[in-house]
Protein backbone atom coordinates (compact mmCIF):
# COMPACT_ATOMS: atom_id res chain seq x y z
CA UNK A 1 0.00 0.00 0.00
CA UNK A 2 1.00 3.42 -0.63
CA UNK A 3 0.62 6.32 1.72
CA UNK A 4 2.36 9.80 2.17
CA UNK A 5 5.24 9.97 0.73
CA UNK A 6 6.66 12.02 3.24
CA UNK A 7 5.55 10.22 5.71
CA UNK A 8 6.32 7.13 4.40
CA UNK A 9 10.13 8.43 4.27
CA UNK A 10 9.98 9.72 7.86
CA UNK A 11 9.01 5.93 9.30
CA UNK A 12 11.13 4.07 6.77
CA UNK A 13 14.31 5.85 8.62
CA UNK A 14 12.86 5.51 12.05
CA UNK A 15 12.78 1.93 11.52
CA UNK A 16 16.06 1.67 10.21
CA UNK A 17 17.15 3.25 13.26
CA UNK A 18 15.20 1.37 15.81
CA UNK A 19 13.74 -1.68 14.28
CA UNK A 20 12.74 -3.72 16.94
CA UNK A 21 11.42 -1.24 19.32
CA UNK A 22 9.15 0.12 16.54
CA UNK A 23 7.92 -3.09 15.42
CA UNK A 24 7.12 -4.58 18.78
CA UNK A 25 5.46 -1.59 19.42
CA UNK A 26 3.72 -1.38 15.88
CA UNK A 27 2.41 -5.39 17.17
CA UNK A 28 1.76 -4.69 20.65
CA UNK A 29 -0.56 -1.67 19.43
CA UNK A 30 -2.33 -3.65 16.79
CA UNK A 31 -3.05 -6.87 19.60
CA UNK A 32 -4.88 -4.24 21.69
CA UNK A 33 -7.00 -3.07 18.80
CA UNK A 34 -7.62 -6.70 17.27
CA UNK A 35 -9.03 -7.34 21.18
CA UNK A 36 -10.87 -4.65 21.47
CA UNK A 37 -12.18 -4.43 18.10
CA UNK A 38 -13.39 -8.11 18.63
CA UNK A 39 -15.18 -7.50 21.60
CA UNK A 40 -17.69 -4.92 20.45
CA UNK A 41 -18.37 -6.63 17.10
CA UNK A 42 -21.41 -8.25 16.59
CA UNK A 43 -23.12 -10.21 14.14
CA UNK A 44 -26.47 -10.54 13.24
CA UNK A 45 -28.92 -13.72 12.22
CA UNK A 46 -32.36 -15.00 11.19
CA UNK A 47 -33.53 -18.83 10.84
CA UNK A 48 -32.16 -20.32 7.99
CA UNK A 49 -34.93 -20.94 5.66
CA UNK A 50 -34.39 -24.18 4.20
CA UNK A 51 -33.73 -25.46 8.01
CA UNK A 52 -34.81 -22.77 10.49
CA UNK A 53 -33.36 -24.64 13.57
CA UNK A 54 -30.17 -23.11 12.42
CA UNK A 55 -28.93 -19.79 12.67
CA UNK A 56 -28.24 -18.33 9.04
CA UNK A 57 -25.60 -15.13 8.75
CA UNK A 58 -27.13 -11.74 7.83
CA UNK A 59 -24.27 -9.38 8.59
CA UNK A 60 -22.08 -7.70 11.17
CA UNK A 61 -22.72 -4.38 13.60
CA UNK A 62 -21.17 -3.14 16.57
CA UNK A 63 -22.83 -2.06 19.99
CA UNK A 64 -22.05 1.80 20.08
CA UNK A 65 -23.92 2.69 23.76
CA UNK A 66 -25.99 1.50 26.48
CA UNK A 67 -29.02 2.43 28.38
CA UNK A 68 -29.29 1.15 31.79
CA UNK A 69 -29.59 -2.93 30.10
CA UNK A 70 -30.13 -1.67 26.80
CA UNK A 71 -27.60 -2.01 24.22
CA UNK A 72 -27.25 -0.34 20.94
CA UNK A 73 -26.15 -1.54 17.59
CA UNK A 74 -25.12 0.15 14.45
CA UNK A 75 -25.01 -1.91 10.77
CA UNK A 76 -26.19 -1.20 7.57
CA UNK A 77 -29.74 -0.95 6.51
CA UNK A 78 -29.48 -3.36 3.61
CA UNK A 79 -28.23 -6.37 6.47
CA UNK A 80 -32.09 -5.61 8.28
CA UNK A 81 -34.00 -4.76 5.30
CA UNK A 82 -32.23 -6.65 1.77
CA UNK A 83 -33.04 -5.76 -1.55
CA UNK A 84 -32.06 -6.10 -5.21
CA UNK A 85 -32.26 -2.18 -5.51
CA UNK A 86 -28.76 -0.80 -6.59
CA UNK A 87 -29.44 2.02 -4.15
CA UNK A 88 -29.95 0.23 -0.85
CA UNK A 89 -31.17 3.29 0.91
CA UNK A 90 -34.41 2.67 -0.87
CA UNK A 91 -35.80 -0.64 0.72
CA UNK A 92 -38.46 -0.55 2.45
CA UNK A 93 -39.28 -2.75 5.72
CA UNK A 94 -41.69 -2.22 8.18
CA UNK A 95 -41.74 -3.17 11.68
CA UNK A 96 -43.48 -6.39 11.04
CA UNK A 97 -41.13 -7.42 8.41
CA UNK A 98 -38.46 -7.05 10.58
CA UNK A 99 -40.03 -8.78 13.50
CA UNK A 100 -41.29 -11.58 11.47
CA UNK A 101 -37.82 -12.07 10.40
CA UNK A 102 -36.85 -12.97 13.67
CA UNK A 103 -33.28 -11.16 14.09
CA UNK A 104 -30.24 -12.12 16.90
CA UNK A 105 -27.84 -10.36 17.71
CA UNK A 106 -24.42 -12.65 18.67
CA UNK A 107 -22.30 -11.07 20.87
CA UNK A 108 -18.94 -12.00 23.01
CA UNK A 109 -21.37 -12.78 26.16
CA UNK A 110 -24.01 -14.35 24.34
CA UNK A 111 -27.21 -14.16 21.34
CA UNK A 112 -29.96 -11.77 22.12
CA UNK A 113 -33.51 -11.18 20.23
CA UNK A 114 -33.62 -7.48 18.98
CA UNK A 115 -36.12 -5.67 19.65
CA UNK A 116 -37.94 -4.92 16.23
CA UNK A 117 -39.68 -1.69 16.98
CA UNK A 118 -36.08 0.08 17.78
CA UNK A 119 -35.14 -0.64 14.45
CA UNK A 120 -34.35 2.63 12.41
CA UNK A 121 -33.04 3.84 9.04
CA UNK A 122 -30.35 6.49 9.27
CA UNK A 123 -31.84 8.68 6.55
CA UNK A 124 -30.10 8.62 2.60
CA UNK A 125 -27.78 6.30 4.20
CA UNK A 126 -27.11 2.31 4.00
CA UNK A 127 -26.82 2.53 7.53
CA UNK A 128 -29.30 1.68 11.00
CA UNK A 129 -29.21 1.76 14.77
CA UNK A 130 -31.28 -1.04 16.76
CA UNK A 131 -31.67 -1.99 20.18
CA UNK A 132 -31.16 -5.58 22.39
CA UNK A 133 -31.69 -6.19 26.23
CA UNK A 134 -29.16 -8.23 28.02
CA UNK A 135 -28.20 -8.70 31.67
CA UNK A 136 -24.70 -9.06 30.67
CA UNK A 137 -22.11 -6.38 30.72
CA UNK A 138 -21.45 -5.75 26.87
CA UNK A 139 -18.31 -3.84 25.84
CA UNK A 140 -18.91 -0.75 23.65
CA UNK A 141 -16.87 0.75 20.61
CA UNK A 142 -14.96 4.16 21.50
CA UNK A 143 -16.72 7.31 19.01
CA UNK A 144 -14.93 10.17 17.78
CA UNK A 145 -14.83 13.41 18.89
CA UNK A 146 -13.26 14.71 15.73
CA UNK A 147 -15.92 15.85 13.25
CA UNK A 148 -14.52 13.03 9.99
CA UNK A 149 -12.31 10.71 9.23
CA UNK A 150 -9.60 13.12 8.02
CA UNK A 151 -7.27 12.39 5.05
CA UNK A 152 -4.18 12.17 7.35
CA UNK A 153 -6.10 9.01 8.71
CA UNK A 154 -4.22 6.89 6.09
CA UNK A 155 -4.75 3.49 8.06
CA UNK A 156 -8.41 1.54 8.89
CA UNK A 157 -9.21 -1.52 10.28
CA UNK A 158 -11.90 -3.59 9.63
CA UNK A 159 -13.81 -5.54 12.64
CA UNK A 160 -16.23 -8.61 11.23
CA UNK A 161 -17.65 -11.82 11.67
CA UNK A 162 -17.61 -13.85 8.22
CA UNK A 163 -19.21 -16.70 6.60
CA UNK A 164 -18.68 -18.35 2.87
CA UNK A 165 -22.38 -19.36 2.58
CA UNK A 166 -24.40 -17.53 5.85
CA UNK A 167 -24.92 -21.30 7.26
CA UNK A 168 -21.04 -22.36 8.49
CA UNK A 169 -19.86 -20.95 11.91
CA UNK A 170 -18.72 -17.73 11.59
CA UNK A 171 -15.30 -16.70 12.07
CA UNK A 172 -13.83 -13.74 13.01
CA UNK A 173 -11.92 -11.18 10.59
CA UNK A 174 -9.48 -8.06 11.25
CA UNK A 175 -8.19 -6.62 8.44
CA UNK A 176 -6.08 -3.79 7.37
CA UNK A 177 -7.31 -1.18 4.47
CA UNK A 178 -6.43 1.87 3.55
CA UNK A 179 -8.56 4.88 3.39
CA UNK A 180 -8.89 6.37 -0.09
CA UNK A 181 -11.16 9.75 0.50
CA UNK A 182 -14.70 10.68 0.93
CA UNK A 183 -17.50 10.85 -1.68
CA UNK A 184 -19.10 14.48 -2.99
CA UNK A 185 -22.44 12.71 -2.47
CA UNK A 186 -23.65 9.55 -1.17
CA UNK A 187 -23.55 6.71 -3.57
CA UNK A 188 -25.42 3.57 -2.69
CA UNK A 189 -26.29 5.17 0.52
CA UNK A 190 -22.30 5.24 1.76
CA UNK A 191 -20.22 7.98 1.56
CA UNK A 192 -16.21 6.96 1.75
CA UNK A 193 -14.34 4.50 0.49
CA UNK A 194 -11.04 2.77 0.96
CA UNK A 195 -8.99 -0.34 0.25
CA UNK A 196 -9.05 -3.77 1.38
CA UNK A 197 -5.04 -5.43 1.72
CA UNK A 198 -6.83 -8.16 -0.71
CA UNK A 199 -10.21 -8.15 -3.00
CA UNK A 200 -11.45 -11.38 -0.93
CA UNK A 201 -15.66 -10.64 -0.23
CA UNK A 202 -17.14 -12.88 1.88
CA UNK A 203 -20.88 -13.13 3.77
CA UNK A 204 -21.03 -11.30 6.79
CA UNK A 205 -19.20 -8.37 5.97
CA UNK A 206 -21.94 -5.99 5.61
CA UNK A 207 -22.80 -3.56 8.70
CA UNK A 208 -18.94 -4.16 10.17
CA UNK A 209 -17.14 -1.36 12.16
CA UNK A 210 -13.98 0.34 10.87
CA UNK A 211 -11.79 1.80 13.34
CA UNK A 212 -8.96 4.17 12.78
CA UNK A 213 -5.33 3.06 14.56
CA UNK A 214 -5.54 4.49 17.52
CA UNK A 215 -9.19 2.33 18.04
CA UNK A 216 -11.99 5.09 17.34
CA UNK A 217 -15.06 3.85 15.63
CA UNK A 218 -14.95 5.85 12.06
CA UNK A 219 -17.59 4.37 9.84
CA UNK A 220 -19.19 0.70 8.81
CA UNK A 221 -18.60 -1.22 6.27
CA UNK A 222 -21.68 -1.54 3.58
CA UNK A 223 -20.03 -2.98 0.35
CA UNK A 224 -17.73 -3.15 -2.06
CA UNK A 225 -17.49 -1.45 -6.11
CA UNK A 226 -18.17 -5.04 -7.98
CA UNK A 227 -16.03 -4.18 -10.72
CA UNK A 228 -13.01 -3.23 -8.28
CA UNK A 229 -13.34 -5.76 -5.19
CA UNK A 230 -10.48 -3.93 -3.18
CA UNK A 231 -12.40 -0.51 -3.55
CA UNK A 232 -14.62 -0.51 -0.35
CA UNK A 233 -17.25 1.90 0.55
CA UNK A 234 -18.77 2.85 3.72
CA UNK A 235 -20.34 5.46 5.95
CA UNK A 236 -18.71 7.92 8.34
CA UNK A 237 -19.86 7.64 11.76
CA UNK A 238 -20.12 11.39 11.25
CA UNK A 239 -22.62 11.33 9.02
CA UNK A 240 -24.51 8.76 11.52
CA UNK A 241 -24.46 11.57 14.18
CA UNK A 242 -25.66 13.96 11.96
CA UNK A 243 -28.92 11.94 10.55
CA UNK A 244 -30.38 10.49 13.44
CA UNK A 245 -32.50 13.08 14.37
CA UNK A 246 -34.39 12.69 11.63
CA UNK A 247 -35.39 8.79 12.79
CA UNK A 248 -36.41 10.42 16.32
CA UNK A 249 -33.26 9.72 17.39
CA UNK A 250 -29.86 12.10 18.77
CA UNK A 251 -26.56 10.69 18.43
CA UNK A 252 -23.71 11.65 19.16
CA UNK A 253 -20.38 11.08 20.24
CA UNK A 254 -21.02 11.55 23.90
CA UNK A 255 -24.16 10.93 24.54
CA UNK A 256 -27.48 9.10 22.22
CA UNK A 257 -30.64 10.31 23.55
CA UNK A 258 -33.96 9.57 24.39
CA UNK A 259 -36.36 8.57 21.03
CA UNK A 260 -39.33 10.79 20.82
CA UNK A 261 -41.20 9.17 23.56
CA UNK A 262 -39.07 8.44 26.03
CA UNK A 263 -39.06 5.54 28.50
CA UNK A 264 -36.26 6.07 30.01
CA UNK A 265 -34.55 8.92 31.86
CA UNK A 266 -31.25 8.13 32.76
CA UNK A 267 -28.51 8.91 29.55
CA UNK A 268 -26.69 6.61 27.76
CA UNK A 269 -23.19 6.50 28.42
CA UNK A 270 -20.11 5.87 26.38
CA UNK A 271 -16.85 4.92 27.25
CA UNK A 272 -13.90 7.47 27.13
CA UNK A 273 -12.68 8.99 24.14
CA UNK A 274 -9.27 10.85 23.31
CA UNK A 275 -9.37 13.80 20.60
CA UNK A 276 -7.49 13.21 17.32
CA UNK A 277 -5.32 16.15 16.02
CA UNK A 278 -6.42 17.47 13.35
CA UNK A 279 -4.81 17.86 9.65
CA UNK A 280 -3.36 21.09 10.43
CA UNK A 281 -2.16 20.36 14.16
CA UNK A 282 -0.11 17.33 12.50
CA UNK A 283 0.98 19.53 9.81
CA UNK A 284 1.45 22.95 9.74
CA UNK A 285 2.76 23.02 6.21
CA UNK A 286 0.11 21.85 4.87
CA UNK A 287 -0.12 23.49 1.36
CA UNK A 288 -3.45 25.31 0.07
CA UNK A 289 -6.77 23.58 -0.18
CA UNK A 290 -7.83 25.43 -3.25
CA UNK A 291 -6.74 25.98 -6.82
CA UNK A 292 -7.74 29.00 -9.77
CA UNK A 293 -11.24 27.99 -11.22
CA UNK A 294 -10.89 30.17 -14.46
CA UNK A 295 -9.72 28.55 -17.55
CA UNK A 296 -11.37 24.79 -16.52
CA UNK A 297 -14.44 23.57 -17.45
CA UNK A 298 -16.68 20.24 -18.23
CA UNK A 299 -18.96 19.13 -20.82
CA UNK A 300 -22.25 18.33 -18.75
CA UNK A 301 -23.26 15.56 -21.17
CA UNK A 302 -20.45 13.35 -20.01
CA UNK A 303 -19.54 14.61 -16.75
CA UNK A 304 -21.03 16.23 -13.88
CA UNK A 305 -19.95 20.16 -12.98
CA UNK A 306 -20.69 19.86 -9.57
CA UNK A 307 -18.66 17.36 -9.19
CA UNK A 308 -15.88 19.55 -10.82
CA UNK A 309 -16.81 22.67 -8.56
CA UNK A 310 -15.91 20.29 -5.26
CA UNK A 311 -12.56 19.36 -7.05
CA UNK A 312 -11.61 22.96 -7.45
CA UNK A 313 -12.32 23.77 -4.03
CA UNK A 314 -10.99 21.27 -1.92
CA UNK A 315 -8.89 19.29 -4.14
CA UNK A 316 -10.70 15.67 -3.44
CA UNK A 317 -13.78 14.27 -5.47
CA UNK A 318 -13.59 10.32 -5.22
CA UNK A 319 -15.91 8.49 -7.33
CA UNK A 320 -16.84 11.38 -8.96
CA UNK A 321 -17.70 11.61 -12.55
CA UNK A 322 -15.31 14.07 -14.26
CA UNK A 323 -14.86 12.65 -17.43
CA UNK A 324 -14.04 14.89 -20.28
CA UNK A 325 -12.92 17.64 -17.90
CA UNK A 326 -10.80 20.56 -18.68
CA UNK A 327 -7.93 21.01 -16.22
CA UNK A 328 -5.26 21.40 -18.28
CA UNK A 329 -2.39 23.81 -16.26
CA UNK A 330 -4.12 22.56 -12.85
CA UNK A 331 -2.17 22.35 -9.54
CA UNK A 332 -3.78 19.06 -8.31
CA UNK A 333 -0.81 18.50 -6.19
CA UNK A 334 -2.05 16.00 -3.27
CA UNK A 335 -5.60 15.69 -4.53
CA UNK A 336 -7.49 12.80 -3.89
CA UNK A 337 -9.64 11.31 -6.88
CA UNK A 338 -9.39 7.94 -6.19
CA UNK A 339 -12.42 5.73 -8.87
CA UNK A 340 -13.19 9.00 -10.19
CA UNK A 341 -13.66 9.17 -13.79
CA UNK A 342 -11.55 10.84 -16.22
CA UNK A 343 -12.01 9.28 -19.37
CA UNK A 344 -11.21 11.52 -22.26
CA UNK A 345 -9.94 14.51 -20.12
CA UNK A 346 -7.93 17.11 -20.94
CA UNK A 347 -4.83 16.80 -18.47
CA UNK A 348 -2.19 18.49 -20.55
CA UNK A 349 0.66 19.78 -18.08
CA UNK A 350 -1.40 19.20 -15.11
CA UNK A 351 0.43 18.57 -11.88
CA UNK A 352 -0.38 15.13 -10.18
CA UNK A 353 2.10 14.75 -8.10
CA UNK A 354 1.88 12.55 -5.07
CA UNK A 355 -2.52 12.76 -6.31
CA UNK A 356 -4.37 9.46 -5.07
CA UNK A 357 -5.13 8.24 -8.46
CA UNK A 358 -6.11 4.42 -7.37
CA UNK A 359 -8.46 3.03 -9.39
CA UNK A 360 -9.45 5.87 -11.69
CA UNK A 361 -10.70 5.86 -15.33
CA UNK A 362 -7.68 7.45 -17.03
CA UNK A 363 -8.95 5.92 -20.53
CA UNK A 364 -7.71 8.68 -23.52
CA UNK A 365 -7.30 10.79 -21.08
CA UNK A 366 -4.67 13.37 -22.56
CA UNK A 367 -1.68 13.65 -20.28
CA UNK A 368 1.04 15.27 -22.18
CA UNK A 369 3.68 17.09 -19.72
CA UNK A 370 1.55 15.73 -16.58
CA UNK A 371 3.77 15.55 -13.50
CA UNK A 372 2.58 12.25 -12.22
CA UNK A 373 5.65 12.13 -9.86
CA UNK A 374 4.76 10.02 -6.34
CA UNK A 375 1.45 9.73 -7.65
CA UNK A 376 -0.50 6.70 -6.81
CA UNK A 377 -1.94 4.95 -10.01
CA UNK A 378 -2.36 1.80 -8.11
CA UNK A 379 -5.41 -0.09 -10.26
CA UNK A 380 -6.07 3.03 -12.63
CA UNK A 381 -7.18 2.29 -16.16
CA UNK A 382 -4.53 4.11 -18.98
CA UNK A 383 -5.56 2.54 -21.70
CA UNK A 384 -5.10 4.44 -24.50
CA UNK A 385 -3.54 7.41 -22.44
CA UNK A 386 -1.47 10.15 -23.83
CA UNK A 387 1.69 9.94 -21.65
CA UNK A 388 4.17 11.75 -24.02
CA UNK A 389 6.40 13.95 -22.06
CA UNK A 390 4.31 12.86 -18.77
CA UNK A 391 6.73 12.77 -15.14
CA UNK A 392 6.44 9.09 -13.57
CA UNK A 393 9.14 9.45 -11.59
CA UNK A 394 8.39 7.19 -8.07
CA UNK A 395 4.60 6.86 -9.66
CA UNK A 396 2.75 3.73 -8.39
CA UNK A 397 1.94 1.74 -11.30
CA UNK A 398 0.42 -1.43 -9.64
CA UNK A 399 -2.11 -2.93 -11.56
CA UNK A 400 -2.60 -0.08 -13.85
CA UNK A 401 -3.81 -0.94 -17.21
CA UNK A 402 -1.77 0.63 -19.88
CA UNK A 403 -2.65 -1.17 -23.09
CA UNK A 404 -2.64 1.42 -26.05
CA UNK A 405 -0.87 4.10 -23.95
CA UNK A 406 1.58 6.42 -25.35
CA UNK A 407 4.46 6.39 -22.92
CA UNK A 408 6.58 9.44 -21.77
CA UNK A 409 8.88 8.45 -24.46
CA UNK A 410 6.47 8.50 -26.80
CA UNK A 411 6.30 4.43 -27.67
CA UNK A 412 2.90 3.09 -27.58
CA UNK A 413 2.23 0.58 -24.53
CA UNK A 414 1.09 -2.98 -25.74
């Protein structure tokens, strides 16, 4: 995987310096989250049809708070309520539906019955909070007091409980990903995405936690971009927060209160939570956010000028659709446009370097005189790409397709 380069300079000579020290520590740190990670992930089940006395595996969640014996939950929408929709924010499932299905939650103390009626949709997103009783003490996931997941959170973990078919046991999975940037607008009801360390997709996944290093709860994991397995998408716990009023519900990172009609008086607590420095705190230097919008453009037909407004302005747009775009001269230096397509743009003398580029639609794109240099190309389609003249130097080229490309020194790629 490729992250700052800068950063990724800094730690390659720290290790060099102290190798075991770091790496002990780097293992030590990662035991504590695996732990801790395992102990507040859940997973979810209903009868199996063709044999109801078994359990059959519907996804994962994580318990995020408490209320005196009540415990809640957070997973996606589409593990409660499926559906054949591509946009999984539009599935409809009444109380009955859910109750009829008959849903347990598994935890590391035991299986509970949900209670149906506390079942809600976290509006526009693939994402829902529900509600179990248990007399058991059940750990809870730390929640972040910082308002994102912030592009200098290069490093995610994801928490789940897996299954090939939904019938074996389930096992437990922790694995490693990389966060790639957040989304203009929702798409599929999730709004970020990053990378798995492999493009294995396997039952269960759905509804998972993702935590950042240091063992904050950032988002859930709700799928996966079928014609890129590695790219994963999910949605910020920020975005959680913000929507649950809508449902009759307040969360937050301190406190989730009482639904419309409460029950209940005393609040829900949450367990401790450290701040995370921001961008700026860990790097003063940081260079502007915000480049000259004269002289670009887009032809609406093919791509989408709102998407290219949000480029100009903060220098990210991932999955966007920017194809045909005019940005020839740009200073993208550092953006993040990770899947976002670029097909047939004009990129003449544009500055790329160290740009997230993984995964993105590059096809006769027109590159001349890019500077490319640190970029990360990791998975981007090239084909037929005008490279002539382009700046590679340090690029990452994994898994880029470059079939019909014309290379920096002119030569055609075949």
């Amino acid at each position: 995987m490729n992250f700052h380069y800068k950063l990724l300079g800094l730690l390659t000579a720290t290790i060099v310096i102290f190798p075991q020290t770091h790496i002990a520590i780097a293992q030590e740190t990662k035991g504590k989250l695996y732990n801790t990670a395992k102990n507040v992930t859940v997973y979810l089940t209903i009868p199996d049809p063709l044999n109801p006395d078994k359990p059959y595996l519907r996804g994962s969640g994580v318990i995020v708070g408490k209320q005196n014996s009540t415990y809640y939950v957070l997973t996606a929408w589409h593990v409660l309520c499926p559906t054949k929709k591509r946009d999984r924010t539009k599935a409809v499932c009444n109380q009955n539906d859910i109750k009829n299905k008959n849903f347990k939650v598994v935890t590391a103390n035991g299986t509970y019955p949900i209670i149906p009626i506390s079942v809600k949709q976290i509006s526009g997103l693939d994402a829902a909070v529900l509600k179990f009783n248990s007399d058991v003490a059940q750990q809870f996931a730390k929640t972040p007091d910082h308002q994102q997941l912030n592009n200098n959170t290069t490093i995610v973990y994801t928490s789940a409980w897996k299954s090939s078919n939904g019938i074996s046991l389930p096992k437990y999975q922790f694995k490693k990903g990389e966060f790639i940037g957040q989304f203009d607008r929702p798409v599929d009801g999730a709004n970020f995405s990053y990378l798995y360390e492999s493009d294995e997709d396997t039952h269960g996944i759905s509804g998972s936690p993702i935590f950042d290093e240091s063992g904050l709860l950032v988002a859930i994991h709700t799928g996966n971009n079928k014609f890129k397995p590695a790219v994963k998408i999910g949605v910020l716990i920020k975005s959680i927060f913000n929507e649950t009023p809508k449902v009759g519900l307040t969360l937050t990172p301190s406190t989730i209160a009482q639904e419309e009609t409460p029950t209940i008086q005393q609040p829900i607590t949450f367990l401790p939570r450290s701040p995370v420095p921001s961008l700026e705190q860990k790097l003063p230097e940081v260079l502007p956010r915000t480049i000259n919008t004269l002289n670009y453009g887009i032809t609406p037909e093919y791509g989408n000028p709102a998407s290219l407004k949000v480029l100009l302005e903060t220098k990210q747009c991932v999955w966007c659709n920017l194809n045909t775009a005019r940005l020839s001269g740009a200073d993208l230096l550092g953006a993040v446009l990770a899947a976002t397509r670029l097909s047939g743009a004009d990129l003449r003398n544009t500055n790329f370097s160290a740009a997230n580029l993984v995964y993105a639609d590059l096809r006769k794109a027109d590159l001349r005189g890019a500077n490319l240099e640190g970029a990360n190309l990791q998975g981007a389609n090239l084909q037929r790409a005008n490279l002539e003249g382009a700046n590679l130097q340090d690029a990452n080229l994994q898994g880029a397709n470059l079939q019909g490309a014309i290379m920096p020194d002119g030569k055609v790629r075949y």
